[in-house]
Protein backbone atom coordinates (compact mmCIF):
# COMPACT_ATOMS: atom_id res chain seq x y z
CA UNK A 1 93.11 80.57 100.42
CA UNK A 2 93.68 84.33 100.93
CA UNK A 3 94.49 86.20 97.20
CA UNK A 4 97.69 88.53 97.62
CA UNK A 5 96.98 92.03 97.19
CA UNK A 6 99.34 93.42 95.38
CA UNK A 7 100.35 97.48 96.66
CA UNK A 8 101.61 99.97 94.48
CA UNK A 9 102.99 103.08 95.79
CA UNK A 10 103.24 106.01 93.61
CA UNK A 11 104.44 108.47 96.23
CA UNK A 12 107.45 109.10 94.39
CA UNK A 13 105.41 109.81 91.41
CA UNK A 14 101.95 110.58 91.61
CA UNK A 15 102.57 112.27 95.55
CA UNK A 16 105.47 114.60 94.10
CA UNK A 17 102.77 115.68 91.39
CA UNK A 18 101.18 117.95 94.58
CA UNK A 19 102.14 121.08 94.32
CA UNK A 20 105.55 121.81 96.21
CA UNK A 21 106.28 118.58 96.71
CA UNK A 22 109.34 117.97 94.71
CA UNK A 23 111.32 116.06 95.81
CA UNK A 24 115.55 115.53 95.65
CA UNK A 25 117.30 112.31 94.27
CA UNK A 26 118.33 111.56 97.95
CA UNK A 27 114.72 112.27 99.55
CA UNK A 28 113.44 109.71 96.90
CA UNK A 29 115.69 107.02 97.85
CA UNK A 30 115.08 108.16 101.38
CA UNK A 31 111.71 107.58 100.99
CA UNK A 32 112.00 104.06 98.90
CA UNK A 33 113.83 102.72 101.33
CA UNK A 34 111.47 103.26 104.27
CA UNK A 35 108.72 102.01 101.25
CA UNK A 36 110.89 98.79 100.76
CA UNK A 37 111.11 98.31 104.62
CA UNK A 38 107.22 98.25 104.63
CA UNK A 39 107.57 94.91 102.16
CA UNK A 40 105.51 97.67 100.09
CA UNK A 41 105.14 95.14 96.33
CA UNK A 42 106.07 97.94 93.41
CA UNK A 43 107.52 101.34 93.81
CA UNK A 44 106.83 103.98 91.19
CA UNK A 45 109.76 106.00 91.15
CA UNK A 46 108.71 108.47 88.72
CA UNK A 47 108.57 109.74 85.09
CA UNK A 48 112.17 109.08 83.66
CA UNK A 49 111.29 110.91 80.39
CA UNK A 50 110.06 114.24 82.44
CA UNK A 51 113.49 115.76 82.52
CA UNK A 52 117.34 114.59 83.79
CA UNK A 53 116.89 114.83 87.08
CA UNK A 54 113.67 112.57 87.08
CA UNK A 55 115.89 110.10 85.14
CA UNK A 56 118.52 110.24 87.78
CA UNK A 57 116.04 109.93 90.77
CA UNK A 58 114.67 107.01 88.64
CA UNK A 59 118.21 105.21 88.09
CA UNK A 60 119.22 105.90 91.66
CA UNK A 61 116.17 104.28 93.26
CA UNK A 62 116.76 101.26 90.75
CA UNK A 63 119.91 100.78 92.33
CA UNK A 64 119.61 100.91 95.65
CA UNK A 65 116.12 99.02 95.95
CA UNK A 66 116.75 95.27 95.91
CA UNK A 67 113.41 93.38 97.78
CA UNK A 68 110.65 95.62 95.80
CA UNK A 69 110.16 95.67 92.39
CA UNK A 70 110.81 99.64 91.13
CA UNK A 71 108.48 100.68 88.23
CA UNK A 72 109.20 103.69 85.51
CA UNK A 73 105.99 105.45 83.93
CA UNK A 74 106.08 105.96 80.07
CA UNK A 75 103.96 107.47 77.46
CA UNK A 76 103.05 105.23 74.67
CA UNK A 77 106.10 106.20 72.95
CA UNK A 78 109.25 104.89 72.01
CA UNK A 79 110.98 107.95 73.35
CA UNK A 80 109.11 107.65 76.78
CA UNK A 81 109.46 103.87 77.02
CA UNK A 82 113.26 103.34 76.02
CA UNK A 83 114.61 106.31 78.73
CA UNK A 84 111.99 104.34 81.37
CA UNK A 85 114.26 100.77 80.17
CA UNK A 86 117.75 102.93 80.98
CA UNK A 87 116.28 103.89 84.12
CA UNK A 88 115.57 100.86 85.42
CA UNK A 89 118.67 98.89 83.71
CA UNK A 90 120.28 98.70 87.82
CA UNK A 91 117.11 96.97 89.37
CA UNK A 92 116.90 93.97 90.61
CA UNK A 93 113.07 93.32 89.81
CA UNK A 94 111.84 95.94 86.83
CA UNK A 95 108.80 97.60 85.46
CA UNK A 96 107.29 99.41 82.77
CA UNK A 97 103.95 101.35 83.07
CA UNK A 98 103.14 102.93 79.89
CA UNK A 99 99.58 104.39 79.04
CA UNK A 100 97.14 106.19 76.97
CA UNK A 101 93.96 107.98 76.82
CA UNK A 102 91.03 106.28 76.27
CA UNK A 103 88.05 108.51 76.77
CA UNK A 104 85.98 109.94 74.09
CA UNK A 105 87.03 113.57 75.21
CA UNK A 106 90.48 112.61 75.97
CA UNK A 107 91.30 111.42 72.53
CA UNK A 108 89.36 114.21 70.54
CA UNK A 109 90.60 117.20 72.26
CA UNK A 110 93.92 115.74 73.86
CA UNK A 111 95.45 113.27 71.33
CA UNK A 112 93.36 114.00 68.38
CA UNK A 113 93.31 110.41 67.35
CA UNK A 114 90.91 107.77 66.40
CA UNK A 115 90.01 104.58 68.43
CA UNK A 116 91.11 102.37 66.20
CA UNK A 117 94.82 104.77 66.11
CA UNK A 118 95.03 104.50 69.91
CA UNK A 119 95.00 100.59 69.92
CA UNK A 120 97.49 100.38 67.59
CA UNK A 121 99.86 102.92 69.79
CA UNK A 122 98.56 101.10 72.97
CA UNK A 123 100.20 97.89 71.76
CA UNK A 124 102.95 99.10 69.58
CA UNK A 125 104.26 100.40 73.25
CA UNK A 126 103.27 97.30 74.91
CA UNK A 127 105.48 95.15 72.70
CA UNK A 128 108.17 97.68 72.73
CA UNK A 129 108.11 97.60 76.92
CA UNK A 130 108.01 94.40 76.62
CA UNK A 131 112.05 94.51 74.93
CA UNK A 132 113.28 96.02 78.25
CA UNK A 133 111.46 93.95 80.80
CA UNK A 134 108.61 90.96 81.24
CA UNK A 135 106.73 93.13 83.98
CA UNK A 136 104.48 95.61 81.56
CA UNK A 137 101.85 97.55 82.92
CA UNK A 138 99.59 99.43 80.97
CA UNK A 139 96.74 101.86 81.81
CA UNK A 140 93.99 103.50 79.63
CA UNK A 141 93.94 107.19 80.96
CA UNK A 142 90.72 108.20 82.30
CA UNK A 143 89.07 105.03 81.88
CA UNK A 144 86.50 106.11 84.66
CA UNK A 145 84.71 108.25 81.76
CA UNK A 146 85.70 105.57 78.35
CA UNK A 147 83.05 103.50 76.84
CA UNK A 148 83.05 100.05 77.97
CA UNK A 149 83.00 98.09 74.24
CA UNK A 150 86.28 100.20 73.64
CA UNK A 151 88.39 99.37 76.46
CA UNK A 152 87.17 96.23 75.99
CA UNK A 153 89.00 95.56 73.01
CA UNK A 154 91.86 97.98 74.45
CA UNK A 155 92.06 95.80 77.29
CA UNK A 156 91.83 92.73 75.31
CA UNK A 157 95.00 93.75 72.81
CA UNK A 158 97.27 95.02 74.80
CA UNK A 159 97.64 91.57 77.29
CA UNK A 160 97.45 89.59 74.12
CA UNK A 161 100.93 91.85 73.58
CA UNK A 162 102.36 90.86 76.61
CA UNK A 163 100.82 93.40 79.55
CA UNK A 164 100.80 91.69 82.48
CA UNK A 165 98.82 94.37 84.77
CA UNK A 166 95.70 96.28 83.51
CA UNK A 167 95.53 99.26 85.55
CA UNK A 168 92.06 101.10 85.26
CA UNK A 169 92.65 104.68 86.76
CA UNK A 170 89.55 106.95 87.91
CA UNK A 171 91.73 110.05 86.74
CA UNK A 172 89.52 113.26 87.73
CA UNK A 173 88.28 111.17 90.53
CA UNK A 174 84.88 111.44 89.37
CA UNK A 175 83.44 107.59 89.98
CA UNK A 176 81.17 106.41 92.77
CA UNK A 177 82.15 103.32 94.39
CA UNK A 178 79.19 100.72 93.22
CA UNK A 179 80.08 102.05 89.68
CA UNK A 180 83.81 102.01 89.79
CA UNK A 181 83.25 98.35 91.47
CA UNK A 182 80.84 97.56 89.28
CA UNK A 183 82.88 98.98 85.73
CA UNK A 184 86.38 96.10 87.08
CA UNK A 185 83.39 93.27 87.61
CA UNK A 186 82.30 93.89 83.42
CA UNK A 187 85.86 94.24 82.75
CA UNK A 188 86.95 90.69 84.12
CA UNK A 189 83.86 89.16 82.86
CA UNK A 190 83.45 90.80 78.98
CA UNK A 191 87.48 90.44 78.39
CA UNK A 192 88.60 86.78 76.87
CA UNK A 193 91.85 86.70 78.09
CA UNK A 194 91.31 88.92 81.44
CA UNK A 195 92.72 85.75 83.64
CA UNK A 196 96.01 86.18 82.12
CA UNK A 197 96.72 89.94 83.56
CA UNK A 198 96.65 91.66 87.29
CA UNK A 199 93.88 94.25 87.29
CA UNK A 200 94.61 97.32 89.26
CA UNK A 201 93.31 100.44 90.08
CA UNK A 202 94.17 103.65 90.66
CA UNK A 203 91.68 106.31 92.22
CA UNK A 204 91.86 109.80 92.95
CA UNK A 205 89.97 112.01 95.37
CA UNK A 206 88.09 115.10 94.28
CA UNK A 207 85.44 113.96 95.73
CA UNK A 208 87.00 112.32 98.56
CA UNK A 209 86.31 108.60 97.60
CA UNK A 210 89.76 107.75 96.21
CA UNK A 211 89.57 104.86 99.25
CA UNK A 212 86.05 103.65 99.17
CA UNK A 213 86.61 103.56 94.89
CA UNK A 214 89.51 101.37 95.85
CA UNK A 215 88.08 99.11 97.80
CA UNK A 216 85.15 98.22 95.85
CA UNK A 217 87.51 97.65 93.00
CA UNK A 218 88.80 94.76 95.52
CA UNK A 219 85.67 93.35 96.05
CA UNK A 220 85.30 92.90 92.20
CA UNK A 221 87.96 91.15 91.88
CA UNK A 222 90.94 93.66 91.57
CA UNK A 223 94.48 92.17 93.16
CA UNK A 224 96.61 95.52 92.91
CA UNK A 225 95.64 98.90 94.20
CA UNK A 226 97.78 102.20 93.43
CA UNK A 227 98.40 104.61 96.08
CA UNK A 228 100.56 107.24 98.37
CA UNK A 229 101.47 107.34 101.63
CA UNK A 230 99.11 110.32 103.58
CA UNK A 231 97.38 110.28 100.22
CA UNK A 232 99.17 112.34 98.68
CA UNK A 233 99.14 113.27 94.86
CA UNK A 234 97.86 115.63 92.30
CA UNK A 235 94.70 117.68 92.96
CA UNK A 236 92.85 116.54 96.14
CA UNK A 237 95.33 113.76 96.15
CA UNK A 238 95.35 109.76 95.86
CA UNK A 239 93.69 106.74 97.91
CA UNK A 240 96.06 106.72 101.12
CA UNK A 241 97.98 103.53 101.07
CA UNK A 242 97.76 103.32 104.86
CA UNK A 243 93.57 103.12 104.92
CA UNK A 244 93.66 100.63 102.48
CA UNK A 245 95.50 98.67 103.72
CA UNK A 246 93.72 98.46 107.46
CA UNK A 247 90.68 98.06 105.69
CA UNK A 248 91.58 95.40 103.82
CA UNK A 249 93.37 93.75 107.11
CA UNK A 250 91.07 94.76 109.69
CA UNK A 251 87.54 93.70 107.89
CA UNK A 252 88.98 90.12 106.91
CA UNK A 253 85.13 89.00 107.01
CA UNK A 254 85.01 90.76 104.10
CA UNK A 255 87.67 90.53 101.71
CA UNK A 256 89.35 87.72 100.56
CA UNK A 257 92.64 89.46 99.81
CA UNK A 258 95.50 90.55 102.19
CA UNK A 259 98.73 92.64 101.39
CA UNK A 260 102.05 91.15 102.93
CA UNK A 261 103.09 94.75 104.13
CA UNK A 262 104.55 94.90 107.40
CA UNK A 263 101.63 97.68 108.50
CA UNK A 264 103.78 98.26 111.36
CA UNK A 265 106.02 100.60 108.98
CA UNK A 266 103.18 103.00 108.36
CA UNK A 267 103.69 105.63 110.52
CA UNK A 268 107.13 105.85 110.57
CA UNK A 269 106.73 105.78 106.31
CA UNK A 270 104.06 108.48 106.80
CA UNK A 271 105.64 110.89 109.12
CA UNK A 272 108.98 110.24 106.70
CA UNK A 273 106.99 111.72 103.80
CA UNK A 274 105.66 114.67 105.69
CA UNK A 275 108.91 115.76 106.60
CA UNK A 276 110.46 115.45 103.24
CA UNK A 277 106.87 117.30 101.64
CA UNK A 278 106.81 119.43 104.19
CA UNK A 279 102.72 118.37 103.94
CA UNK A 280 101.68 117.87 107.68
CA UNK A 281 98.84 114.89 108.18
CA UNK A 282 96.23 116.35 110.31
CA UNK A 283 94.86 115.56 113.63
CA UNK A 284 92.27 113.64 112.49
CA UNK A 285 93.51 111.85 109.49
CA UNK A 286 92.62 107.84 109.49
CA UNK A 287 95.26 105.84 111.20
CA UNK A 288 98.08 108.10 110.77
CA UNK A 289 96.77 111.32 112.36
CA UNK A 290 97.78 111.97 116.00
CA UNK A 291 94.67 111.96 116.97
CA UNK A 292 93.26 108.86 115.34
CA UNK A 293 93.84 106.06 118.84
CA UNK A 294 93.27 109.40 120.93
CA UNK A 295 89.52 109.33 123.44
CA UNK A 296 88.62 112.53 124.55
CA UNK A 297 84.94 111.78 125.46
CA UNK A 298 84.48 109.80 129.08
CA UNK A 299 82.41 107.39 127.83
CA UNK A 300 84.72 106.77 125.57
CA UNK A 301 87.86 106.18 127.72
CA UNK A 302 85.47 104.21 130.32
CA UNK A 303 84.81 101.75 127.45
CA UNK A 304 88.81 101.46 126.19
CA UNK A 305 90.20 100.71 129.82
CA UNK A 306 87.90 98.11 130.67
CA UNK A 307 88.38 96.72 127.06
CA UNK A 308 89.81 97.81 124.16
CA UNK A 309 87.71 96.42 121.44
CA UNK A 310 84.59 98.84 122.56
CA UNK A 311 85.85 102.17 120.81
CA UNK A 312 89.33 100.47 118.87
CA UNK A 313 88.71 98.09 115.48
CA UNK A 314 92.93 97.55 115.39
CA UNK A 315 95.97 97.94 117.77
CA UNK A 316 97.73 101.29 117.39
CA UNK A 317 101.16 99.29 117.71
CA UNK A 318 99.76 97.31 114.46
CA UNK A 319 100.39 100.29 112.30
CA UNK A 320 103.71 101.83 114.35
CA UNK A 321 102.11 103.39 116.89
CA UNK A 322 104.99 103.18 120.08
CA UNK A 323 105.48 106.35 123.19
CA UNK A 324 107.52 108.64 121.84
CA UNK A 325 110.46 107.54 124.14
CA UNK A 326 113.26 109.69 124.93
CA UNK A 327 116.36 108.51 123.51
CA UNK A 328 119.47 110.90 123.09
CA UNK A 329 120.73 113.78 124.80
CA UNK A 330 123.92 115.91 124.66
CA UNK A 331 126.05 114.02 126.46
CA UNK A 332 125.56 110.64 123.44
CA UNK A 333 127.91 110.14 121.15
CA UNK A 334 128.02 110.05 117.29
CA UNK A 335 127.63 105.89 117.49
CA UNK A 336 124.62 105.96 119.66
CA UNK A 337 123.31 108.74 117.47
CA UNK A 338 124.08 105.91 114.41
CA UNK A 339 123.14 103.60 116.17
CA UNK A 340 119.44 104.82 117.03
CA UNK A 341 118.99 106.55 113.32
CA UNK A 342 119.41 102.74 112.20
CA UNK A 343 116.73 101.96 114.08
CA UNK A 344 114.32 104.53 112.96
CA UNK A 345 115.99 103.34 109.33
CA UNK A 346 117.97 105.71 108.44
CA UNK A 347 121.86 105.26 107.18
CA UNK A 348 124.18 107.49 105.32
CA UNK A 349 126.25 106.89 102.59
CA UNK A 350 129.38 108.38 103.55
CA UNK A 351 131.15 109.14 107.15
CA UNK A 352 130.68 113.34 106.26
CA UNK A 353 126.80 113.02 106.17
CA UNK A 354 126.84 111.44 109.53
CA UNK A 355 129.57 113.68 110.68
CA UNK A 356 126.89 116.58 109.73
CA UNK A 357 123.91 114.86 110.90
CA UNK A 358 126.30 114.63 114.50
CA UNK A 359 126.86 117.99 114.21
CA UNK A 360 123.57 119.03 114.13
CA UNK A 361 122.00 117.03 116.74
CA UNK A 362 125.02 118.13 119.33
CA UNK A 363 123.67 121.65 118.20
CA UNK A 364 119.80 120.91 118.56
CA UNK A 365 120.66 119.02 121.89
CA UNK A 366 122.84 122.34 123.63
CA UNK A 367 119.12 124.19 122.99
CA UNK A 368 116.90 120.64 124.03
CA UNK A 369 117.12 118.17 126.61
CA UNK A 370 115.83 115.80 125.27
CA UNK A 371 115.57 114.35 121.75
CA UNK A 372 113.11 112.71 120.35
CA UNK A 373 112.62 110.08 117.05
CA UNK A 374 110.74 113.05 115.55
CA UNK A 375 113.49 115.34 116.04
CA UNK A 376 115.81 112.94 114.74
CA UNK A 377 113.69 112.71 111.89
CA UNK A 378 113.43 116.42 111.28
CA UNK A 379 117.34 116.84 111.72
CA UNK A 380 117.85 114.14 109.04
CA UNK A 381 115.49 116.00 106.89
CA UNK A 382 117.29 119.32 107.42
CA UNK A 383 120.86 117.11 107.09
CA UNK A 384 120.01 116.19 103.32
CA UNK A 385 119.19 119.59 102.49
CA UNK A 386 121.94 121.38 103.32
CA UNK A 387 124.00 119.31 100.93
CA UNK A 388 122.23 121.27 97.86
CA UNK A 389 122.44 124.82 99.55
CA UNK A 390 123.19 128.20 97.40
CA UNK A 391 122.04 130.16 99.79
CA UNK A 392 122.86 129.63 103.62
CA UNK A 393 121.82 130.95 106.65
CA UNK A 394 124.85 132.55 108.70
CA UNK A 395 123.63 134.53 111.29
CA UNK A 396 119.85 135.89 112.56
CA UNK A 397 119.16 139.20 114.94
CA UNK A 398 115.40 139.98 115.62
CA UNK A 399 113.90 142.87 117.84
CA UNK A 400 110.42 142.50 118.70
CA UNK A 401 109.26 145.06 121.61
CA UNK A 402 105.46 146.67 122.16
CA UNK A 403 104.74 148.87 120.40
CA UNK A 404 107.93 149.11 117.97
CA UNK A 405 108.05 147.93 113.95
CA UNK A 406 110.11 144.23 114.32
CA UNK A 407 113.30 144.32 112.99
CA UNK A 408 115.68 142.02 111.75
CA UNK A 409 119.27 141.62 110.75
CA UNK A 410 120.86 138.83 108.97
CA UNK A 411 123.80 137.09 107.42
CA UNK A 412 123.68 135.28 104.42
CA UNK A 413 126.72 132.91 102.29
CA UNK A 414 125.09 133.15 99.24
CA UNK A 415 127.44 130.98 96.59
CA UNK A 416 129.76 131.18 99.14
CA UNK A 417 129.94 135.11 99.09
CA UNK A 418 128.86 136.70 103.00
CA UNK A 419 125.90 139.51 102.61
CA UNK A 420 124.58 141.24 105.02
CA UNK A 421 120.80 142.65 104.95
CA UNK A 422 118.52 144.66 107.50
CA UNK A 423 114.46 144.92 106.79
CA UNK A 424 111.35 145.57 108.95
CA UNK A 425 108.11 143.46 108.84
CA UNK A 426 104.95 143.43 110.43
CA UNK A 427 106.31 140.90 112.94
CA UNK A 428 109.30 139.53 113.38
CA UNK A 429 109.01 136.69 110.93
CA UNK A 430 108.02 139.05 107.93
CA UNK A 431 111.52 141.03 108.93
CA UNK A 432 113.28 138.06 108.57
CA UNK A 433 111.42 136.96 105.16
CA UNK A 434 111.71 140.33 103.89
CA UNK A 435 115.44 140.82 104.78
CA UNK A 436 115.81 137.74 102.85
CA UNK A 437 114.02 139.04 99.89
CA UNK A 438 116.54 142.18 99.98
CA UNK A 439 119.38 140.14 99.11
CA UNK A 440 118.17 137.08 96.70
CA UNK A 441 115.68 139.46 95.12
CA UNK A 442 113.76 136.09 94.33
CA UNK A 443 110.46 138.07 93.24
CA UNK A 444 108.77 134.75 94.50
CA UNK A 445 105.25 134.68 96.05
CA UNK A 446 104.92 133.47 99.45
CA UNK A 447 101.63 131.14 99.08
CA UNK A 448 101.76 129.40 102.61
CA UNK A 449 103.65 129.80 105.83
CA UNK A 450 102.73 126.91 108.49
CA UNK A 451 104.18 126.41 112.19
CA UNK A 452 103.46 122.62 113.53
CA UNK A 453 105.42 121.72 116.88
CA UNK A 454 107.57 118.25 116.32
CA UNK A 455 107.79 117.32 120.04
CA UNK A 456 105.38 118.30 122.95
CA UNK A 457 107.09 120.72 125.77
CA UNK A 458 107.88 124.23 125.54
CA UNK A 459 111.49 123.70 124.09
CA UNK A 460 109.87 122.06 121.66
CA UNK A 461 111.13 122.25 118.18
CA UNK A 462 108.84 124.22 115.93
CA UNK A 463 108.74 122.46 112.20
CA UNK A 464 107.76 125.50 109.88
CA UNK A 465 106.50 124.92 106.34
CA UNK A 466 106.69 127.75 103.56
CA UNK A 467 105.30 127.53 100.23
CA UNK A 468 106.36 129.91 97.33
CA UNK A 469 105.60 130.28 93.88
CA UNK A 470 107.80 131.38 91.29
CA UNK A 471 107.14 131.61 87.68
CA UNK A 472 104.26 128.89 87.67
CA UNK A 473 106.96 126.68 89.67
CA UNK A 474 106.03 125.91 93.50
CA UNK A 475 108.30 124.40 95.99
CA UNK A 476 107.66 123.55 99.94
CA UNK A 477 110.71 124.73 101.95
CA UNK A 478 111.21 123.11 105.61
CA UNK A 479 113.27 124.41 108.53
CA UNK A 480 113.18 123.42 112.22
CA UNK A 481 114.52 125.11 115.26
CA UNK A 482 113.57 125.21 118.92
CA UNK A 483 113.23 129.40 118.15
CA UNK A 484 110.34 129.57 115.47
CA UNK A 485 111.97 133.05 113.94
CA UNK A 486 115.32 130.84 112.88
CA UNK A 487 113.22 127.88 111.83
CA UNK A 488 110.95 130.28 109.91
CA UNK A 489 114.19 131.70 108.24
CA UNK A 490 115.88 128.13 107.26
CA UNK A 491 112.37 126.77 105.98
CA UNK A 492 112.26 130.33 103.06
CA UNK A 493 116.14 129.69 102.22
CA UNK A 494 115.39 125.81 102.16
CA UNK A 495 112.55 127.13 99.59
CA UNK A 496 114.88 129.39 97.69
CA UNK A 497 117.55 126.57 97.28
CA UNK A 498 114.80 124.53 95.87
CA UNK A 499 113.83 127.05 93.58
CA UNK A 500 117.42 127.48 92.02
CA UNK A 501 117.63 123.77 91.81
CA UNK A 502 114.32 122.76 90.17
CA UNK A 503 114.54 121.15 87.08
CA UNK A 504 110.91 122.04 84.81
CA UNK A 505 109.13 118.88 84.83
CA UNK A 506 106.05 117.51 82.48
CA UNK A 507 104.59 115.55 84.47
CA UNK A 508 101.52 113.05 83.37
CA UNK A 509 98.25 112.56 85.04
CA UNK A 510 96.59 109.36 85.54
């Protein structure tokens, strides 16, 4: 018999810990549905003590999520735990994850308690989780760098007070994988009552073994793994859901575990997520880059055409690889538009977000041809945005000519007041920005501006990505437009209205 292996996203939490990736209530049910269509097990839907607007994301994905089971994180503390319980009342299938620091260093210079004070808190919240729902998880921060003997009897306590999941996380990603493999086989073996909980892990990847960690927590004996789609997450990010899983399914002579995802929802669920981050994958990114079933060399293609199997270990299809195939074009109508965007997964609430998404796509398909799922994808993106705009883009005028200073001239609504504002720039995208800038007077730094094409072809839409930074706060703004100047434009005021919306968030690291 094959052991289930249980999956664990924490996109929702861990991935919007990157910086600039915070995300909306509707982009995180967005996302948890796509999630839930992948049969993905538990969904972390973030940190409902963090601030309102984490509690309302939390709530919202609750209710709407009803085949996965939709997990809260929580502090050992009363506070933390009973707002994670409200959070979750609407779910069909509930979770608590609480934790607490259990390194030497962690608990000196962080909590400034003894061992014997952070059992007693370790428990106390385990019991108290334990009032709002059976399904407790509970992880000893940086466990990667605690003494063995002491999460031992951590360990040992806190699933004699009802903690169904032990979840050992390598927070500063500083393990190698025989040791991190090695630490969950002393853990199962050295803790009485270790049959009666789910271990888990949960890796990061400063130094890029977040994965391999992961996996050689499997072969121990670990039955959950916690991870993001595209790896994304704090620092240098988490183990990427989507190589785990392969591995695990594609070296069956191996393991002795499978996940029950339907694998063929992973790149549609990754390129969802790097729309709503505005975090492209790159080229050559395992499974989900565009590059990753691609043969340049001759050899190479020789070997594929006359059989597969000599340069590919899985089927592209197997993890939602398809031709891009044309679908839409100006002259289909608002049902085949529904119609299609069901498809891909996508439904809106209410008869005025598809009336906008329509309107939209008839504009995108007067300037294109032909539409593809990716520009469907971006439109959607773009669609959900614009319902939480301050500041909107009217009009755009740009005058680029050898040998002349770019100008530009633009129109904003700005709270629903029209102003008007002319700059020069070194090139006709600084103009824009800077003409911006003259009427929001954000004072925010610009700390990346990125241009990746959606579609192939030269009306191809041009997906721009700007990072700024304001006051220690960093947001990712998106725009798309078949002319890179307006998409530029929409991606700094979709960063602007993100910035006046942002709610100041403590997150937790694990």
């Amino acid at each position: 018999m094959t052991d289930k292996l249980i999956i664990f996203d924490t996109t929702l939490r861990d991935g919007e810990q990157s910086p600039g990736a915070s995300m909306t209530r509707e982009e995180k049910i967005r996302i948890a549905k796509v999630l839930e269509r992948m049969k993905v097990d538990i969904i972390e839907a973030g940190f409902p003590i963090a601030s309102p607007g984490d509690f309302e994301s939390v709530k919202a994905v609750a209710d709407s999520i009803k085949d996965s089971t939709v997990c809260g994180l929580a502090r050992a503390l009363d506070k933390d735990i009973d707002r994670a319980g409200e959070a979750l009342k609407g779910a069909n299938s509930s979770r608590i994850h609480t934790f607490i620091a259990t390194s030497p260093i962690h608990m000196e210079k962080k909590l400034r308690m003894t061992p014997d004070q952070v059992i007693e808190q370790a428990v106390a919240a385990v019991k108290r989780a334990r009032q709002h729902t059976d399904n407790v998880e509970f992880s000893p921060e940086d466990a990667g760098r605690s003494e063995l003997d002491f999460l031992c009897r951590v360990i040992e306590a806190v699933i004699d007070a009802g903690a169904s999941t032990i979840n050992i996380p390598d927070t500063v990603g500083y393990n190698i994988p025989h040791q991190f493999g090695q630490l969950i086989h002393n853990l199962l073996e050295k803790i009485p009552n270790s049959d009666k909980a789910v271990f888990s892990v949960h890796c990061h990847n400063d130094l890029g073994l977040a994965v391999a960690n992961s996996l050689s927590a499997v072969l121990q004996g670990a039955r959950q793994v916690e991870c993001t789609i595209n790896g994304l997450g704090e620092r240098a990010g988490n183990a990427a859901l989507e190589e785990v899983v392969m591995a695990v399914r594609t070296r069956q002579d191996v393991f002795s575990c499978d996940s029950s995802l339907d694998t063929t929802q992973i790149v549609p669920a990754s390129r969802v997520v790097a729309g709503i981050t505005g975090f492209p994958v790159q080229p050559n990114k395992a499974i989900v880059g565009a590059n990753a079933f691609a043969h340049e060399s001759g050899i190479h293609q020789d070997g594929v055409l006359k059989n597969r199997e000599t340069y590919e270990i899985m089927l592209a299809e197997d993890v939602g690889w398809k031709e891009n195939h044309i679908i839409l074009g100006k002259h289909s109508g608002r049902n085949a538009l529904k119609s299609r965007l069901k498809d891909l997964g996508i439904e809106f609430k209410s008869e005025e977000s598809l009336n906008q998404a329509f309107a939209r796509f008839k504009e995108l398909a007067d300037k294109k041809h032909e539409i593809f799922d990716d520009d469907l994808q971006a439109l959607v993106s773009e669609t959900v945005s614009a319902k939480h705009e301050h500041i909107k883009l009217v009009s755009l005028k740009v005058c680029s000519e050898t040998g002349e200073t770019p100008m530009a001239s633009l129109h904003l609504m700005v709270d629903g007041k029209e102003k008007s504002a002319s700059s020069r720039g070194s090139g006709p995208v600084d103009a824009a920005f800077k003409a911006i800038e003259s009427i929001v007077n954000s004072e925010a730094e610009l700390k990346l501006y990125s241009v990746n094409n959606i579609t192939s072809g030269t009306d191809a839409q041009g997906d721009v990505t700007v990072r700024l930074e304001q006051s220690d706060r960093i947001v990712n703004g998106q725009g798309a437009d078949t002319d890179i100047v307006i998409a530029s434009a929409r991606s700094y005021i979709n960063a602007l209205n993100k910035l006046i919306q942002a709610n100041e968030r403590a997150h937790p690291q694990l």
